[in-house]
PDB file of N, CA and C in Angstrom:
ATOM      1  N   UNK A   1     -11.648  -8.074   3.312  1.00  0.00           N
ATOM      2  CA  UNK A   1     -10.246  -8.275   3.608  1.00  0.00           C
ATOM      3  C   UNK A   1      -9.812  -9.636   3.088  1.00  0.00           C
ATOM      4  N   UNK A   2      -8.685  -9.456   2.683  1.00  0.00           N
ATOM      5  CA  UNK A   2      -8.107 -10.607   1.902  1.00  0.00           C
ATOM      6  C   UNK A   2      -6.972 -10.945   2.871  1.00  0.00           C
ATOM      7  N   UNK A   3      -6.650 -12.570   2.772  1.00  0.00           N
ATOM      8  CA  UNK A   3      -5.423 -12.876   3.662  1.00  0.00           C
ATOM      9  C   UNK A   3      -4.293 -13.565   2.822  1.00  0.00           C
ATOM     10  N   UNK A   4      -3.234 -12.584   3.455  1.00  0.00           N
ATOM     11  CA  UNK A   4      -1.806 -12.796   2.231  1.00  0.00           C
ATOM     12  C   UNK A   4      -0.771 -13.522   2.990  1.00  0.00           C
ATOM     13  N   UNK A   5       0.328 -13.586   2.723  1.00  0.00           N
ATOM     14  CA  UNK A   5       1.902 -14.438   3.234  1.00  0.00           C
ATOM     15  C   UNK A   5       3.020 -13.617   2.547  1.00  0.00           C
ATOM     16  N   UNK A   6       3.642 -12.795   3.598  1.00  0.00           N
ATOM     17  CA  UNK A   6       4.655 -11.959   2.935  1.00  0.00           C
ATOM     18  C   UNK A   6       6.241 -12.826   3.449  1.00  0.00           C
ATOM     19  N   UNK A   7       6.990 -13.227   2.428  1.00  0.00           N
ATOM     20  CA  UNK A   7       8.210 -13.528   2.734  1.00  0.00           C
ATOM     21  C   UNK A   7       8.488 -13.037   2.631  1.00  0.00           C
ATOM     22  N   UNK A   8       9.739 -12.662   3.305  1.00  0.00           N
ATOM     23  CA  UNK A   8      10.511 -11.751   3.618  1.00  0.00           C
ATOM     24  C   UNK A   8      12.202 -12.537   3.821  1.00  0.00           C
ATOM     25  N   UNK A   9      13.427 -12.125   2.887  1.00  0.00           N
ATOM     26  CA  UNK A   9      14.701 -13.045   3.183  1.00  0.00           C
ATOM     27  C   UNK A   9      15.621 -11.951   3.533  1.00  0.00           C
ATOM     28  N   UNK A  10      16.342 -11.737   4.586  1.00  0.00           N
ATOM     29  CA  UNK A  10      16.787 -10.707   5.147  1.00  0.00           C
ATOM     30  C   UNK A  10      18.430 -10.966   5.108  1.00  0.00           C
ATOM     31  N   UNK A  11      19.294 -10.515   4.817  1.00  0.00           N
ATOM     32  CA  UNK A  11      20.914 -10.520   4.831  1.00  0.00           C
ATOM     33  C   UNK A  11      21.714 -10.898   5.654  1.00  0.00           C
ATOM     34  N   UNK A  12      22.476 -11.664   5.603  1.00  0.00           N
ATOM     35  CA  UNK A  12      22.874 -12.654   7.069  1.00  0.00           C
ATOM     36  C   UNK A  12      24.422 -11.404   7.489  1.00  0.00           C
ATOM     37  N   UNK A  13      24.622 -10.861   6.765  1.00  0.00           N
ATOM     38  CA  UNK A  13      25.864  -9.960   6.461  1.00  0.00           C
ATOM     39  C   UNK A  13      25.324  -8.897   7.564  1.00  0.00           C
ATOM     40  N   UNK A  14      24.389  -8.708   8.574  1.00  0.00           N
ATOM     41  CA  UNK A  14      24.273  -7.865   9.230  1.00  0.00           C
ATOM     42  C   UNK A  14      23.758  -8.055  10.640  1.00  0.00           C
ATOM     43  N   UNK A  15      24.360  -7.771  11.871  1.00  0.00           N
ATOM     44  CA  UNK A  15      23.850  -7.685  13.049  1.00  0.00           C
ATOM     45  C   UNK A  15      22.359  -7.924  13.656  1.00  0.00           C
ATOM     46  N   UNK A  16      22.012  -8.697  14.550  1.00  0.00           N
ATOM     47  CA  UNK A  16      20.994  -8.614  15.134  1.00  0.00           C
ATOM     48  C   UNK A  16      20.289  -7.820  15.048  1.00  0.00           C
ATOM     49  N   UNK A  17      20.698  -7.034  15.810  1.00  0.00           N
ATOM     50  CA  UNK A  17      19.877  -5.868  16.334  1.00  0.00           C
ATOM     51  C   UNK A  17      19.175  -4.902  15.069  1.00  0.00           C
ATOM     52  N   UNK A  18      20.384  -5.163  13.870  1.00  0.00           N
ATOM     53  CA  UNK A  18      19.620  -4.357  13.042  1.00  0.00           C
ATOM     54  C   UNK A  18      18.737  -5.065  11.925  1.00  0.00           C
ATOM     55  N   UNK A  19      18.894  -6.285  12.033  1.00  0.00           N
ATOM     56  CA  UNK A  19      18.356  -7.755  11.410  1.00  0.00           C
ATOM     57  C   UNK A  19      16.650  -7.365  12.408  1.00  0.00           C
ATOM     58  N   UNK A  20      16.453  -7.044  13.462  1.00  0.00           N
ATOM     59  CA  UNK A  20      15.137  -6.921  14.514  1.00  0.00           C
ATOM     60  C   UNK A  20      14.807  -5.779  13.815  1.00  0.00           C
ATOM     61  N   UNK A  21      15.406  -4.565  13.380  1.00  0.00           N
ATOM     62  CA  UNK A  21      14.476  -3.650  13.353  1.00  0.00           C
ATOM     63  C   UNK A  21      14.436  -3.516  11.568  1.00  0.00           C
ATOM     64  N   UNK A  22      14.745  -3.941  10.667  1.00  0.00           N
ATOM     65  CA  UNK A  22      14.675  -4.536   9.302  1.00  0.00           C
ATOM     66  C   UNK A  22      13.060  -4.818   9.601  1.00  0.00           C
ATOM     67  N   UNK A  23      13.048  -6.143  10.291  1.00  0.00           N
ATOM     68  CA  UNK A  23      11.826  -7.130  10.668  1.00  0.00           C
ATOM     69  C   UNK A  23      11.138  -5.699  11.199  1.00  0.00           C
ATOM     70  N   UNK A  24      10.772  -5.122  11.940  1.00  0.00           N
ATOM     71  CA  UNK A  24      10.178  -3.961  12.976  1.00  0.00           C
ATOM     72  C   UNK A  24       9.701  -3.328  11.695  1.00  0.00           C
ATOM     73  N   UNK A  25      10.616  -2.687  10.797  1.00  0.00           N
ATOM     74  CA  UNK A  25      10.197  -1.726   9.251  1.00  0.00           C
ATOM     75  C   UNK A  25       9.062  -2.573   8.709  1.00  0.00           C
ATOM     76  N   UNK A  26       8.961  -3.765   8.453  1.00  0.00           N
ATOM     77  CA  UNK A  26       8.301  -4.529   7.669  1.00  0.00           C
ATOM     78  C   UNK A  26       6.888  -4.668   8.194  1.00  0.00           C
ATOM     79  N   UNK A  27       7.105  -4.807   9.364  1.00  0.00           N
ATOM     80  CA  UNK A  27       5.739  -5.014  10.093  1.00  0.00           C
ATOM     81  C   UNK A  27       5.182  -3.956   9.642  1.00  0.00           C
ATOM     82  N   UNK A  28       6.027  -2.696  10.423  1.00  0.00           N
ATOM     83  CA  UNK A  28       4.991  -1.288  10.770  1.00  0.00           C
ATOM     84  C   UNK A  28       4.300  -1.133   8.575  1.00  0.00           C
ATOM     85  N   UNK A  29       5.317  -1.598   7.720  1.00  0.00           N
ATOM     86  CA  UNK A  29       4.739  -0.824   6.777  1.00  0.00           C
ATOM     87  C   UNK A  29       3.152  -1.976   6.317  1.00  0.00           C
ATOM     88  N   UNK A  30       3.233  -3.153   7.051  1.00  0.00           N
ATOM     89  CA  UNK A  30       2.220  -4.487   6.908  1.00  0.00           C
ATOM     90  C   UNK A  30       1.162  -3.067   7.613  1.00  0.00           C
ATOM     91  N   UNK A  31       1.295  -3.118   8.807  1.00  0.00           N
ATOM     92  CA  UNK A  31       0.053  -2.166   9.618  1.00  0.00           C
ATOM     93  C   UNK A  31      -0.332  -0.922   9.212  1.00  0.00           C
ATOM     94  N   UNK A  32       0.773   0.139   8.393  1.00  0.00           N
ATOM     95  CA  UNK A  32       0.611   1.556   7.790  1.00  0.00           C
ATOM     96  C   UNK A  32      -0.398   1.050   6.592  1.00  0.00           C
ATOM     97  N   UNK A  33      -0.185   0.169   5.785  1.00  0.00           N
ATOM     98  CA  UNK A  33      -1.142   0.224   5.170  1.00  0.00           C
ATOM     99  C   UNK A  33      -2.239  -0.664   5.117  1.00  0.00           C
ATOM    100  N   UNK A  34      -3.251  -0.610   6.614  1.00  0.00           N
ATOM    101  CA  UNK A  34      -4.121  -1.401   6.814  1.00  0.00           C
ATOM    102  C   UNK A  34      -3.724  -2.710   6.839  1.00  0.00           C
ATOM    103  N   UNK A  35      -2.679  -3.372   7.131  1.00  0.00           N
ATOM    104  CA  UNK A  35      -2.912  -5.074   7.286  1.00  0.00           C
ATOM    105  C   UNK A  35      -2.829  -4.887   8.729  1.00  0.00           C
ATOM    106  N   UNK A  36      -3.384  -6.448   9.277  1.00  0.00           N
ATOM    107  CA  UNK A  36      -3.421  -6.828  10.995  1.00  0.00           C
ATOM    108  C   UNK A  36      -2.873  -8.137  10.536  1.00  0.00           C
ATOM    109  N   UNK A  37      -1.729  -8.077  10.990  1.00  0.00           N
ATOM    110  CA  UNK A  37      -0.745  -9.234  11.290  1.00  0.00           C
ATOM    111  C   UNK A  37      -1.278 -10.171  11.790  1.00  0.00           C
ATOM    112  N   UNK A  38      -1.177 -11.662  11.216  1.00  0.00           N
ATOM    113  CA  UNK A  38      -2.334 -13.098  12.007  1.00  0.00           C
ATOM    114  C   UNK A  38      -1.302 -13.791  12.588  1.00  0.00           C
ATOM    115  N   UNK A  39       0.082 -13.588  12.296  1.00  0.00           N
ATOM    116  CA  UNK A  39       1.473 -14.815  12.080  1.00  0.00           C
ATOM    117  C   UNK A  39       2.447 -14.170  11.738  1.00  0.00           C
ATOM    118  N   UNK A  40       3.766 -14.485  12.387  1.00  0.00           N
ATOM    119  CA  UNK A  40       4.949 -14.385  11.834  1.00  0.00           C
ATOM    120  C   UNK A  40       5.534 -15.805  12.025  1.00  0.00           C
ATOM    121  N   UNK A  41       6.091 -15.845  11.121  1.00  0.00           N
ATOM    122  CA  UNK A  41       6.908 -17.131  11.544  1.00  0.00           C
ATOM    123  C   UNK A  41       8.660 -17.043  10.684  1.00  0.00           C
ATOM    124  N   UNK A  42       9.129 -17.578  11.766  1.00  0.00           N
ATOM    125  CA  UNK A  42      10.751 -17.227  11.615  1.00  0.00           C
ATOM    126  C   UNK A  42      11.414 -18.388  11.667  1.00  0.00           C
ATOM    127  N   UNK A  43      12.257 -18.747   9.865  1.00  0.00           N
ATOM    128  CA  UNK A  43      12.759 -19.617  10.176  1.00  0.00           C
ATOM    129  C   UNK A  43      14.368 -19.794  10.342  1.00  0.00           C
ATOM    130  N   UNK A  44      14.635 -18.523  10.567  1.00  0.00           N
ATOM    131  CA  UNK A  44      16.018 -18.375  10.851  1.00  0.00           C
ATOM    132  C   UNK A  44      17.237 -18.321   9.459  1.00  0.00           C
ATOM    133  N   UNK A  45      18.298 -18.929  10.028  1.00  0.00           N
ATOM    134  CA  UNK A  45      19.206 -18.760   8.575  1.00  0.00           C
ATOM    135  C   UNK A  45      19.675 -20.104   8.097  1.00  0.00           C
ATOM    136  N   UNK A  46      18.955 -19.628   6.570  1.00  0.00           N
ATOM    137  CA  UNK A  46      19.208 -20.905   5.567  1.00  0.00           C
ATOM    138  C   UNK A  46      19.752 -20.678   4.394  1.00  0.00           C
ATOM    139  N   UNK A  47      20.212 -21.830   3.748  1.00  0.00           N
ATOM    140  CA  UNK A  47      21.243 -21.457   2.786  1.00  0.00           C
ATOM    141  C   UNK A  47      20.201 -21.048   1.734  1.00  0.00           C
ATOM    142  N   UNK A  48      21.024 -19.980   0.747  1.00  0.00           N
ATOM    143  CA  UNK A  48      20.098 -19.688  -0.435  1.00  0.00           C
ATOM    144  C   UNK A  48      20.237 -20.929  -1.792  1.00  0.00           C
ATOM    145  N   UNK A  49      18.961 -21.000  -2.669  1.00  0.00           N
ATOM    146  CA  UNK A  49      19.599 -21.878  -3.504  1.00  0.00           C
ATOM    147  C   UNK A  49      20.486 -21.452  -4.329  1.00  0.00           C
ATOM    148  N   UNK A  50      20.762 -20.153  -4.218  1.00  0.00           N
ATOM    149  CA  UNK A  50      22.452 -19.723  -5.783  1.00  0.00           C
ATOM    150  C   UNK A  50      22.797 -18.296  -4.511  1.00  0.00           C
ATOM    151  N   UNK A  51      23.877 -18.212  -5.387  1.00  0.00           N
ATOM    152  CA  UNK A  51      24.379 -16.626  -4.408  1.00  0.00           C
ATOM    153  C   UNK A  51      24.100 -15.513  -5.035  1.00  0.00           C
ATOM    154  N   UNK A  52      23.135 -14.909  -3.875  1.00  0.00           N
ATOM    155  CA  UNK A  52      23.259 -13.526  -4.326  1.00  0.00           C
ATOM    156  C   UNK A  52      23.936 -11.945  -3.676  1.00  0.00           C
ATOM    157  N   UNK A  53      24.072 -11.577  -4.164  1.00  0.00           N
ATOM    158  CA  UNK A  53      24.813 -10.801  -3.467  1.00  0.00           C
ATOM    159  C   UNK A  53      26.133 -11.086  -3.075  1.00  0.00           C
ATOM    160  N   UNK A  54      26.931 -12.195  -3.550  1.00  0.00           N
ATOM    161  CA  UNK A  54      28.020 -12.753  -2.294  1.00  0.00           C
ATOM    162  C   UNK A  54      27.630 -13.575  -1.638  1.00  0.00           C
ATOM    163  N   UNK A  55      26.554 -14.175  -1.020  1.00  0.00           N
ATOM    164  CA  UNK A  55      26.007 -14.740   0.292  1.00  0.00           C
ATOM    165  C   UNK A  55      25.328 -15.289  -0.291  1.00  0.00           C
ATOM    166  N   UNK A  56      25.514 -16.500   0.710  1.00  0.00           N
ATOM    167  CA  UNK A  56      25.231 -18.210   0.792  1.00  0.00           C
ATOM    168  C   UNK A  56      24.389 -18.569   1.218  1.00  0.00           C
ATOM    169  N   UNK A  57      23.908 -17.382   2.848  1.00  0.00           N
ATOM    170  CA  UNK A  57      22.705 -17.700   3.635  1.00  0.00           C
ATOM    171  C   UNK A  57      22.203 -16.351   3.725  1.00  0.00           C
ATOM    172  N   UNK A  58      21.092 -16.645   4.181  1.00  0.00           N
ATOM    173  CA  UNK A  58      20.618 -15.489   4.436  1.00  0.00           C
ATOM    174  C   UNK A  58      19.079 -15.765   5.773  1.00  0.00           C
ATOM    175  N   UNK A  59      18.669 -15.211   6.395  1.00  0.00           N
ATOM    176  CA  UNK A  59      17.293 -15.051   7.450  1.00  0.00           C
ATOM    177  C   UNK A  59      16.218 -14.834   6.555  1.00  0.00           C
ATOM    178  N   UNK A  60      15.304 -16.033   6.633  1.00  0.00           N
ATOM    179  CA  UNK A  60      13.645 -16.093   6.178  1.00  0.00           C
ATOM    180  C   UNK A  60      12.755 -16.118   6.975  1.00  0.00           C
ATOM    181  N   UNK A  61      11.911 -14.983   6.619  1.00  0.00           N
ATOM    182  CA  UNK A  61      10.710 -14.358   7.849  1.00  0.00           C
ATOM    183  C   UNK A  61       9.604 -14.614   7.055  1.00  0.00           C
ATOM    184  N   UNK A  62       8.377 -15.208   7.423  1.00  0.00           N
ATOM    185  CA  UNK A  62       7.229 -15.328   6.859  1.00  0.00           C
ATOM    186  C   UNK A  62       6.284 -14.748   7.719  1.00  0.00           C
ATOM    187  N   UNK A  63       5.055 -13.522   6.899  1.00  0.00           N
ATOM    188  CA  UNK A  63       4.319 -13.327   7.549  1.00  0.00           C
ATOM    189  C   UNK A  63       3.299 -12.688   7.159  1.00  0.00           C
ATOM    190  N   UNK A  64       2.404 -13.639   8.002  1.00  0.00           N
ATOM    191  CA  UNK A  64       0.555 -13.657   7.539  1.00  0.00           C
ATOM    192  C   UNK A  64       0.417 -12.477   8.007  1.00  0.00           C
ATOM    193  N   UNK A  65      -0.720 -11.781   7.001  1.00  0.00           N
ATOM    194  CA  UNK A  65      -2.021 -10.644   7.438  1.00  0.00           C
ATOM    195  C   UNK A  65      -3.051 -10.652   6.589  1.00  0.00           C
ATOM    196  N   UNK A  66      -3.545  -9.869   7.343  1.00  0.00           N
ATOM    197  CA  UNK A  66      -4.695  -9.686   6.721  1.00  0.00           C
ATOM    198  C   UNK A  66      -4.697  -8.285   6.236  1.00  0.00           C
ATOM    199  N   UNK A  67      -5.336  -7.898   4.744  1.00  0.00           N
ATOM    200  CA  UNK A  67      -5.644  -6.712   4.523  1.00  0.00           C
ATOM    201  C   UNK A  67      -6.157  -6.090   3.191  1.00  0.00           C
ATOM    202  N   UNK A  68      -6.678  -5.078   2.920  1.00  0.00           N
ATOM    203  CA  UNK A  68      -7.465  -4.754   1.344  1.00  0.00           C
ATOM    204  C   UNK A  68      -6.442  -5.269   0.287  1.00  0.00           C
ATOM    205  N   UNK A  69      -7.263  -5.233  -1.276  1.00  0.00           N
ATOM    206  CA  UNK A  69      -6.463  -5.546  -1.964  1.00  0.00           C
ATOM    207  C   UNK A  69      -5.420  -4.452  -2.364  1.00  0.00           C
ATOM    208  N   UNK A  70      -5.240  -3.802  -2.074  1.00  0.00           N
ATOM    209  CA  UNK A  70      -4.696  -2.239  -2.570  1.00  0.00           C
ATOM    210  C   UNK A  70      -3.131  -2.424  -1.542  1.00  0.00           C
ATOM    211  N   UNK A  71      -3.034  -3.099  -0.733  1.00  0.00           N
ATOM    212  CA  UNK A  71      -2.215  -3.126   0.307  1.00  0.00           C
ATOM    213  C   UNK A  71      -0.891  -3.515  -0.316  1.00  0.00           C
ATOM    214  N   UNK A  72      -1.053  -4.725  -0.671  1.00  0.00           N
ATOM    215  CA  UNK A  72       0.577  -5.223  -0.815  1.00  0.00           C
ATOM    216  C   UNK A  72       1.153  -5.058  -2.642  1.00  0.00           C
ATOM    217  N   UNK A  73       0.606  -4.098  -2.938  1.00  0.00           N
ATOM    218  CA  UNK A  73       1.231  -3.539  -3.742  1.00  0.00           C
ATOM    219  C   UNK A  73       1.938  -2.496  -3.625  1.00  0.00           C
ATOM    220  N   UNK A  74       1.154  -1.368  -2.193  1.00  0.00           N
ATOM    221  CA  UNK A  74       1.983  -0.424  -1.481  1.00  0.00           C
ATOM    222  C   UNK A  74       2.975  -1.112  -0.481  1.00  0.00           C
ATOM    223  N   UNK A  75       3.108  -2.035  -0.011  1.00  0.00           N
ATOM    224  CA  UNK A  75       4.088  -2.615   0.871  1.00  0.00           C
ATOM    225  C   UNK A  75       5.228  -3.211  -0.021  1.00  0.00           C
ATOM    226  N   UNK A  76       4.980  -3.265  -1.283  1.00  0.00           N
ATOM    227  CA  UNK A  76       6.014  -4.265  -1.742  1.00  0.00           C
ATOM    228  C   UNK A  76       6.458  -3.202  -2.367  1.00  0.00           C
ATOM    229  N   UNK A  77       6.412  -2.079  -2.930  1.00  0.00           N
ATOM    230  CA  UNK A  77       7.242  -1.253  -3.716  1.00  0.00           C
ATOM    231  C   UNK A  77       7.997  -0.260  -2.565  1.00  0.00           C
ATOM    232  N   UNK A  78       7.353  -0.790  -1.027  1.00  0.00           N
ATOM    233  CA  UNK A  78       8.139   0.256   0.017  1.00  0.00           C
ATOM    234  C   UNK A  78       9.163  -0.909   0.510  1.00  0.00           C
ATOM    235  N   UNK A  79       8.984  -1.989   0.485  1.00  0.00           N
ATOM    236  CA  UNK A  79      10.255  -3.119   0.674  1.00  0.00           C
ATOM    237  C   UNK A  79      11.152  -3.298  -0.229  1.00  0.00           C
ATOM    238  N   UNK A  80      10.411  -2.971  -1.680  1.00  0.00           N
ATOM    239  CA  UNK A  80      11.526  -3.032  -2.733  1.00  0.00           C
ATOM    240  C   UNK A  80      13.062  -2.058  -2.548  1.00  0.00           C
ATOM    241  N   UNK A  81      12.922  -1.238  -2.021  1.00  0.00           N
ATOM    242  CA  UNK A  81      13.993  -0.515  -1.691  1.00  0.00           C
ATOM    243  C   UNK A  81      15.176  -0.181  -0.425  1.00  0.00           C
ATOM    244  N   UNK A  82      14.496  -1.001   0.556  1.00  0.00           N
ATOM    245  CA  UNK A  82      14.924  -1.188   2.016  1.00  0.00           C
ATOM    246  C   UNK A  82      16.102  -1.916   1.567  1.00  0.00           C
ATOM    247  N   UNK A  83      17.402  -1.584   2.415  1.00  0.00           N
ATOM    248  CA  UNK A  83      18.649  -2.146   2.341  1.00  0.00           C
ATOM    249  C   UNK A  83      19.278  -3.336   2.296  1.00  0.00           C
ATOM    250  N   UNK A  84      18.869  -4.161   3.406  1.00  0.00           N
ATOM    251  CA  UNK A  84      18.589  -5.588   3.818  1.00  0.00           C
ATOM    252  C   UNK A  84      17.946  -6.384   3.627  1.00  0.00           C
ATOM    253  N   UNK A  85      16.942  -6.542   2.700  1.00  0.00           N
ATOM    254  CA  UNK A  85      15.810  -7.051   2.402  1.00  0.00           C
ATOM    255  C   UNK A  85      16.599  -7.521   0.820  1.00  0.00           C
ATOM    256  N   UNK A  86      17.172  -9.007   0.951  1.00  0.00           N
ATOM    257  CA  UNK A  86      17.596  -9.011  -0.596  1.00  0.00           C
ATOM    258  C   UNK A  86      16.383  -9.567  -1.225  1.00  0.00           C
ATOM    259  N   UNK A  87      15.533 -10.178  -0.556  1.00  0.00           N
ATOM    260  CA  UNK A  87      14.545 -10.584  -1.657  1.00  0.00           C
ATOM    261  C   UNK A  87      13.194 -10.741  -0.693  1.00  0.00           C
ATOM    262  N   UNK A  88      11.520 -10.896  -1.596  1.00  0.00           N
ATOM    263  CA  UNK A  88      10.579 -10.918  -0.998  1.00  0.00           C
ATOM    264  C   UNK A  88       9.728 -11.186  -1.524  1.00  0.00           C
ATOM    265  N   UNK A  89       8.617 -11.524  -1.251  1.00  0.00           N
ATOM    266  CA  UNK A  89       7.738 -12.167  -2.336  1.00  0.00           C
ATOM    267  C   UNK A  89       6.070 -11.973  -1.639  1.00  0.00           C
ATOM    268  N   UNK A  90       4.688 -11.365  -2.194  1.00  0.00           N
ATOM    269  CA  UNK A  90       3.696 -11.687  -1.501  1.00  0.00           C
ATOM    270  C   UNK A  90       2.666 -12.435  -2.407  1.00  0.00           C
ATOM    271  N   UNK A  91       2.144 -13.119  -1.756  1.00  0.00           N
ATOM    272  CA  UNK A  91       0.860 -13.933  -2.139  1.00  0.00           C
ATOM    273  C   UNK A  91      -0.448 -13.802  -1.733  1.00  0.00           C
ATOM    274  N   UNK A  92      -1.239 -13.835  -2.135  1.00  0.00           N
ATOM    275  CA  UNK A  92      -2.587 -14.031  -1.713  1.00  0.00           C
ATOM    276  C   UNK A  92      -2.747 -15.659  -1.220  1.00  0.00           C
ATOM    277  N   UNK A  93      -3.309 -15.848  -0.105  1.00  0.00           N
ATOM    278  CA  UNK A  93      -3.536 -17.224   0.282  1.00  0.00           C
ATOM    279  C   UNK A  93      -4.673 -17.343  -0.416  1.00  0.00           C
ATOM    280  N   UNK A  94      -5.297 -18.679  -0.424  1.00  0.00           N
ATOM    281  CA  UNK A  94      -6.322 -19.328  -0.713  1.00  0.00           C
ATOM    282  C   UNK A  94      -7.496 -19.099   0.347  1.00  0.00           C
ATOM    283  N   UNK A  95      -8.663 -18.832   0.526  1.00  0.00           N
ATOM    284  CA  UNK A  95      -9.494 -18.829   1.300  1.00  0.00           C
ATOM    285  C   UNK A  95      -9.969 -20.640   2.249  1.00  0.00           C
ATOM    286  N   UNK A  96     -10.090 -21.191   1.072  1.00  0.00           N
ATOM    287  CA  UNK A  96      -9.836 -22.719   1.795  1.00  0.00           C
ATOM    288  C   UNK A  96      -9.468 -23.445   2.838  1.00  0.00           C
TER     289      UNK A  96
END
C-alpha cells in the first residue's frame, strides 16, 4: 500500500449541505476502491489564484489515504466528472 494526498477544490456557488455530501461522494469513492482514509483536512474557502468558472473562491479539502497503486487512477477519472468538484489533483506522498 502506497500513501497518497487527494485535493480536492469544491464550488463555493453551492450550499452546505450539498458541499457535505460532494465531500461524502469523494470519500466513499477513496474507500470503493480500496483506500483507508489516514486524514482529512479542511481548509475551508479560499480565494482561487485566476477565475474559474466565474468564481473567485472556492472550498479546499485535502485528503490522506492509503491504498494500491491501481486506486487513484480509478478515483480520479470518477471525480473527473462529479459536478462540484472544479478541480483536483492526487499525489503519491513520499515514504520519508
Amino acid at each position: 500500500m502506497s500513501k497518497y494526498e487527494l485535493a480536492v477544490v469544491v464550488s463555493a456557488k453551492i450550499e452546505d449541505d450539498e458541499r457535505a455530501a460532494t465531500l461524502d461522494k469523494v470519500k466513499a469513492l477513496v474507500e470503493k476502491f480500496g483506500g483507508q482514509i489516514t486524514n482529512i483536512d479542511e481548509w475551508g474557502k479560499k480565494r482561487l489564484a485566476y477565475e474559474i468558472q466565474k468564481m473567485k473562491e472556492a472550498y479546499y479539502y485535502f485528503i490522506q489515504f492509503d491504498a494500491e497503486t491501481t486506486a487513484p487512477a480509478e478515483i480520479e477519472s470518477r471525480i473527473r466528472i462529479m459536478d462540484n468538484v472544479i478541480r483536483f489533483l492526487c499525489v503519491k506522498q513520499n515514504e520519508a
